[in-house]
Protein backbone atom coordinates (compact mmCIF):
# COMPACT_ATOMS: atom_id res chain seq x y z
CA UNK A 1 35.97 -6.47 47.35
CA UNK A 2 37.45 -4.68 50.62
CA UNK A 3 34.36 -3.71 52.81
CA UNK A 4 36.09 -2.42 56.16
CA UNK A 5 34.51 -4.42 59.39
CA UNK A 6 34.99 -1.31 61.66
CA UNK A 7 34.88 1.74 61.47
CA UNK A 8 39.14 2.30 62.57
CA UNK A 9 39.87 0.44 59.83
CA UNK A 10 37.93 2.11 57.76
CA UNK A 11 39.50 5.69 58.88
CA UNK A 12 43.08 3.81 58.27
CA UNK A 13 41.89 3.48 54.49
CA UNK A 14 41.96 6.98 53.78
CA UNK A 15 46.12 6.76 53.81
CA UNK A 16 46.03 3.12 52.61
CA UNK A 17 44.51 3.32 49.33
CA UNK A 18 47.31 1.75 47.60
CA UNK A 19 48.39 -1.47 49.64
CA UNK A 20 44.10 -2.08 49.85
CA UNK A 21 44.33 -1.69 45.69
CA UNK A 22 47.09 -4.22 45.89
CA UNK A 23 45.79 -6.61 48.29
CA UNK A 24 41.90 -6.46 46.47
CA UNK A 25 44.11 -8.06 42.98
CA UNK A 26 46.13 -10.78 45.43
CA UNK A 27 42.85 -12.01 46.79
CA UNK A 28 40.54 -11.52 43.74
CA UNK A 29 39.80 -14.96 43.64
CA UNK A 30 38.61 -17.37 46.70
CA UNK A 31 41.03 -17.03 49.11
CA UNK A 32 42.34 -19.57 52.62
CA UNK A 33 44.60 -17.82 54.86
CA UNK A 34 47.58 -20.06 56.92
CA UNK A 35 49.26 -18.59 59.79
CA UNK A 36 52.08 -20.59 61.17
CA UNK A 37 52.11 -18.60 64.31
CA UNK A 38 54.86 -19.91 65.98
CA UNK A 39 57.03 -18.93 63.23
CA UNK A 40 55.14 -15.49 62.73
CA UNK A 41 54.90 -14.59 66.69
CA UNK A 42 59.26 -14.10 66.62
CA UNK A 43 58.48 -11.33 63.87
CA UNK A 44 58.31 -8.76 66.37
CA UNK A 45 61.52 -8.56 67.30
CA UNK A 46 62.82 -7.86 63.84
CA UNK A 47 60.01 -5.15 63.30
CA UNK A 48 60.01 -3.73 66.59
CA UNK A 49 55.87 -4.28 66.44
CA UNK A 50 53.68 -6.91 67.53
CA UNK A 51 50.34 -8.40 65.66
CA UNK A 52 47.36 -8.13 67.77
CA UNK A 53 44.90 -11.17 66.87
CA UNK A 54 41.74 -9.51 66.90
CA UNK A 55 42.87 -6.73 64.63
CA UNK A 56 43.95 -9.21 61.99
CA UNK A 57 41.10 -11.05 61.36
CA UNK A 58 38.98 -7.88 61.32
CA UNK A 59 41.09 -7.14 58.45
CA UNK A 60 41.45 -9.73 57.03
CA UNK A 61 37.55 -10.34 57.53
CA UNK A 62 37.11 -7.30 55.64
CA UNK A 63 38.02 -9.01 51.95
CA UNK A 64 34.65 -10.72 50.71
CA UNK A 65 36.72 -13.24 48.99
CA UNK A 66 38.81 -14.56 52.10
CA UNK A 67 36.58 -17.73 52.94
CA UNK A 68 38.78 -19.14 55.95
CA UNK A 69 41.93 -18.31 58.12
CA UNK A 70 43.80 -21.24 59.69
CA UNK A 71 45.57 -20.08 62.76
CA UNK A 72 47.72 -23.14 63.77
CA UNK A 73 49.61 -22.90 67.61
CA UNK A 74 50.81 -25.23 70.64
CA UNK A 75 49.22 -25.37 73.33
CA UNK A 76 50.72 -25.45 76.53
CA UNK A 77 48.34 -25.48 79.41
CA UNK A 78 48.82 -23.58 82.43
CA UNK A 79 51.19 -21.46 80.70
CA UNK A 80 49.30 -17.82 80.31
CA UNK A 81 50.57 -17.16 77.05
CA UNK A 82 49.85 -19.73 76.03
CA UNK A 83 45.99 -19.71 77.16
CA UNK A 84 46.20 -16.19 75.80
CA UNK A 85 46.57 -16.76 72.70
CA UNK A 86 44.50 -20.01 72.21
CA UNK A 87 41.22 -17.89 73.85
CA UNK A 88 42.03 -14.99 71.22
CA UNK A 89 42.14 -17.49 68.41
CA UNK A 90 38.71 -19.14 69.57
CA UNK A 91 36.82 -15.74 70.46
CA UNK A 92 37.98 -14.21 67.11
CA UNK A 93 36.87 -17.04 64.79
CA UNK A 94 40.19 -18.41 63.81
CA UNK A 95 39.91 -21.84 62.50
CA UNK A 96 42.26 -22.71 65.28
CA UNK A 97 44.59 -25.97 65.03
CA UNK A 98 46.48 -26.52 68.01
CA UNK A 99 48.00 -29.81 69.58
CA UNK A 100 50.23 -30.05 72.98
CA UNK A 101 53.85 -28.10 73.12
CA UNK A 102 56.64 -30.81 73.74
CA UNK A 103 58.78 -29.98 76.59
CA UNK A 104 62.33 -31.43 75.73
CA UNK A 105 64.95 -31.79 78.78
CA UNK A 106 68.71 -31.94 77.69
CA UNK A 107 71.55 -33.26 80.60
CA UNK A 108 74.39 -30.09 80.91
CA UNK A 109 75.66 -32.33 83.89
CA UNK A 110 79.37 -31.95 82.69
CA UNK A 111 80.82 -33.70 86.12
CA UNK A 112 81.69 -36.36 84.21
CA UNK A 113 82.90 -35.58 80.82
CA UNK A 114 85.98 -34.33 79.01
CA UNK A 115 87.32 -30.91 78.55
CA UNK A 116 87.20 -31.54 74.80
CA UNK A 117 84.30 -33.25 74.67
CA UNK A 118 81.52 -32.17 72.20
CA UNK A 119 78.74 -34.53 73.84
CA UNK A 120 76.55 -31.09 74.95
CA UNK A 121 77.68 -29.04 72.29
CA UNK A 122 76.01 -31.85 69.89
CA UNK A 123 72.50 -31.05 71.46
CA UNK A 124 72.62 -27.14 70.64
CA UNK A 125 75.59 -26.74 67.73
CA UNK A 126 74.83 -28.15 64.29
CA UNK A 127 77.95 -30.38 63.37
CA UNK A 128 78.70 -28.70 60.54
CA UNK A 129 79.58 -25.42 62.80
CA UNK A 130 81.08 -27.39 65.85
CA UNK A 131 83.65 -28.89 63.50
CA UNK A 132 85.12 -25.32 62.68
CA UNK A 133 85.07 -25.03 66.62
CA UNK A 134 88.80 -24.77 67.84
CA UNK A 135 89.61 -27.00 70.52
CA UNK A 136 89.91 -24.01 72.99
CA UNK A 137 86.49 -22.94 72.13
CA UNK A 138 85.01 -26.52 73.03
CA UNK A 139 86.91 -26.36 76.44
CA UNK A 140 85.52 -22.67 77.16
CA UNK A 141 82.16 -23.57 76.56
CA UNK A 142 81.99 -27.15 78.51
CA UNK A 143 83.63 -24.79 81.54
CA UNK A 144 80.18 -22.57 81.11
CA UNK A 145 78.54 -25.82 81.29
CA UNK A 146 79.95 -26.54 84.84
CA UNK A 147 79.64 -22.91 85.95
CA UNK A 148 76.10 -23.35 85.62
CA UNK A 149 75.90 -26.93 87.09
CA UNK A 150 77.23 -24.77 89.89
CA UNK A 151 74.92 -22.59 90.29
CA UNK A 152 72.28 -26.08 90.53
CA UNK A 153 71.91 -25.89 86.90
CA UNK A 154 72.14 -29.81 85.33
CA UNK A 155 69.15 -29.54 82.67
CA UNK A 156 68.03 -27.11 80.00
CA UNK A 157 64.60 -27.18 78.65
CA UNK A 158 63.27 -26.26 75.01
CA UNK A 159 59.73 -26.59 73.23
CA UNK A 160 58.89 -27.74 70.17
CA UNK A 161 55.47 -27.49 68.76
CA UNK A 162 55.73 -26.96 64.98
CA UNK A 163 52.51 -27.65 62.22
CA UNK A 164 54.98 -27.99 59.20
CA UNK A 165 52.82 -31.41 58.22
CA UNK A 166 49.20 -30.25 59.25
CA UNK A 167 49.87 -26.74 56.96
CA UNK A 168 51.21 -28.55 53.97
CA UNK A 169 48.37 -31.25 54.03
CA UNK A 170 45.44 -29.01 54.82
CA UNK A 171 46.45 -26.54 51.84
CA UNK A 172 46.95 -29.45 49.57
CA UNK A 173 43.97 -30.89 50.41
CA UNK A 174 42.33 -27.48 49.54
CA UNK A 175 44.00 -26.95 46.46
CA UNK A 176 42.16 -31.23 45.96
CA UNK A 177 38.98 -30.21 47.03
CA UNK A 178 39.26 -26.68 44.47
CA UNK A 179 38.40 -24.69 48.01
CA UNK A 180 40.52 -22.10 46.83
CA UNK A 181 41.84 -20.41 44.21
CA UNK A 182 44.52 -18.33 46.51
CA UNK A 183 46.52 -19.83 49.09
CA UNK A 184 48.09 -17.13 51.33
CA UNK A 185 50.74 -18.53 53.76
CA UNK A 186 51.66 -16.58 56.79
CA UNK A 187 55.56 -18.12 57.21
CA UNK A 188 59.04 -18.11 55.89
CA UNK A 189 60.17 -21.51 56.80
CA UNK A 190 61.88 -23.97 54.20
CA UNK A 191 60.03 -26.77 55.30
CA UNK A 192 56.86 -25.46 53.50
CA UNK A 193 58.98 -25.09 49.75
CA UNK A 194 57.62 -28.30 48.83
CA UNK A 195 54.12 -27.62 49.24
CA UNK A 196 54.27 -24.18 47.56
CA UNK A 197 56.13 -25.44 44.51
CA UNK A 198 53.27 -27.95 43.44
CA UNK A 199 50.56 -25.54 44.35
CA UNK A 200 52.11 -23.54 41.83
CA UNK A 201 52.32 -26.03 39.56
CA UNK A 202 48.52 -26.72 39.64
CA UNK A 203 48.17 -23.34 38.74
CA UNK A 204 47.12 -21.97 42.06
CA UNK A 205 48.03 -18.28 43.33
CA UNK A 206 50.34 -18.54 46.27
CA UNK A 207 51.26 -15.79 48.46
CA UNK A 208 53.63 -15.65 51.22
CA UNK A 209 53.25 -12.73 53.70
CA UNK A 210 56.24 -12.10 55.75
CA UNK A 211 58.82 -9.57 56.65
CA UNK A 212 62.06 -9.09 55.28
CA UNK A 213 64.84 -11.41 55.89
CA UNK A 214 62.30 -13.55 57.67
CA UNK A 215 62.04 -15.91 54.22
CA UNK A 216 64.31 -19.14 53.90
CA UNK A 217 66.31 -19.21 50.74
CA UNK A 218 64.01 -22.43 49.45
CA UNK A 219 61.24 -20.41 49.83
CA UNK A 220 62.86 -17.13 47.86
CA UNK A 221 63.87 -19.38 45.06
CA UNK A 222 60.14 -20.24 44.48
CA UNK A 223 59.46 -16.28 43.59
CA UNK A 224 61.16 -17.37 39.77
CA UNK A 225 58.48 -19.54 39.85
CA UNK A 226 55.48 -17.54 40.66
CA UNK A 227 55.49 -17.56 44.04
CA UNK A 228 54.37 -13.95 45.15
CA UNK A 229 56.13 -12.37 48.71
CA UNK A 230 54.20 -9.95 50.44
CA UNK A 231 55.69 -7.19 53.44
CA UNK A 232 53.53 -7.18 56.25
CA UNK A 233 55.39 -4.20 57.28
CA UNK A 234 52.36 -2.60 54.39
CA UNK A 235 49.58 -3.00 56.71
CA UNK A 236 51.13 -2.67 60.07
CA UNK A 237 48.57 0.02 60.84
CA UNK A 238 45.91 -2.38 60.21
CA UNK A 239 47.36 -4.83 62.58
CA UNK A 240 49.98 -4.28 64.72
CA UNK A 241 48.99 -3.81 68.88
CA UNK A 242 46.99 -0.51 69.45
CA UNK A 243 48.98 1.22 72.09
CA UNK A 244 52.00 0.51 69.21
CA UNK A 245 50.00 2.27 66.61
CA UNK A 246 49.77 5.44 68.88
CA UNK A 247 53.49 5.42 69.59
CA UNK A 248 53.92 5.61 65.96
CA UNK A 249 51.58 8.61 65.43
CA UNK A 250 53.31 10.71 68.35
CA UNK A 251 56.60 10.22 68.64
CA UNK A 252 56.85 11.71 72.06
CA UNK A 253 55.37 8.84 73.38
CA UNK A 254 59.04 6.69 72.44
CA UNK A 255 59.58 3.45 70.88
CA UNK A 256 57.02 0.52 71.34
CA UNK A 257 58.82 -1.88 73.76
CA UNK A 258 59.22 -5.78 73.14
């Protein structure tokens, strides 16, 4: 049953009856909630909207048969964002799962190499690409590489942080323990097709909630199968930042920016 935990949300209802219909049959049963955030958080730039923490889980508080949401995120301390987003999960009663962001440093120092040589390219180009690559293309972008060594530039630094493991475990160990009868997985990465498929093939309910073109192809081939894909672009009113919410009620206020 949908019981509205404020009263916006319940003044949102009144145009929402349908999706709230909808959403009352995909979690009729006892329901766990996964949000892959680092995979969700990039969703804003394909919907031009943003998800504000504290808005979710008062909506998604507001189904009586939602017993827990997992909210799994790196943490990288110092960084504000990052601190951010860790307090919001904690104040909000996420069951937060977060572990230390890797900080990975890759040489660009191309004093010292070939024209033609693909020993960079290798660290950001999947091979398969790099191999359609003309030669003249290679030899463009290692003379990028040394326009930035110019410029004092000899490293380039990336995160990685990613729950893939943690997600798949804790829902099968759910689906184990009969914790739930609905497993609703905030994602669209491949990595998690494996995990779906035999939840489905306990018989469990599995829902992904995502936005369009934001769902791998492994993960699409599982709707044959019973897998159930739900647009998150339905309850944007529910969710999405306040101030974005308002731009989309008056239209002279512009575009939400990113």
């Amino acid at each position: 049953m949908f019981i509205p935990k404020t009263e916006r949300i319940k003044n949102i209802v009144a145009d929402k009856q349908e999706v709230i219909k909808q959403l009352e049959g995909i979690f009729s049963g006892t329901t766990r909630v996964y949000i892959d955030y680092a995979n969700v958080r990039p969703w804003s730039e394909k919907l031009g909207w943003h998800i504000e923490l504290k808005r979710l889980k008062q909506f998604l508080d507001s189904f009586d048969t939602i017993e827990a949401v997992n909210f799994y995120n790196g943490y990288l301390a110092g960084n504000e964002r990052s601190e951010k987003e860790k307090t919001e999960a904690e104040d909000n009663k996420y069951f937060l799962r977060t572990k230390p962001v890797k900080i990975m440093k890759f040489s660009i120092d191309a004093s010292s190499i070939l024209a033609d040589s693909t020993v960079f390219l290798d660290q950001f180009i999947r091979r398969a690409l790099l191999r359609k690559y003309e030669i003249s293309t290679v030899e463009y972008l290692n003379e990028r590489f040394k326009d930035m060594n110019k410029k004092g530039e000899y490293f380039i630094e990336d995160m990685k942080c990613n729950f893939d493991v943690e997600i798949g475990v804790d829902m099968l160990l759910d689906c184990e323990r009969n914790n739930a009868e609905t497993f609703v997985l905030w994602s669209g990465d491949s990595d998690f097709a494996d995990s779906v498929e035999k939840l489905i093939n306990m018989g469990k309910k599995v829902v992904l909630f995502a936005t369009a073109r934001k769902v791998s192809k492994e993960l699409a081939a599982l709707a044959g199968k019973g897998l159930m894909i739900f647009d998150i672009q339905k309850i944007r009113d529910f969710i999405c930042w306040k101030k974005e919410l308002e731009r989309k009620r008056d239209p002279s206020k512009g575009a939400p920016k990113l």
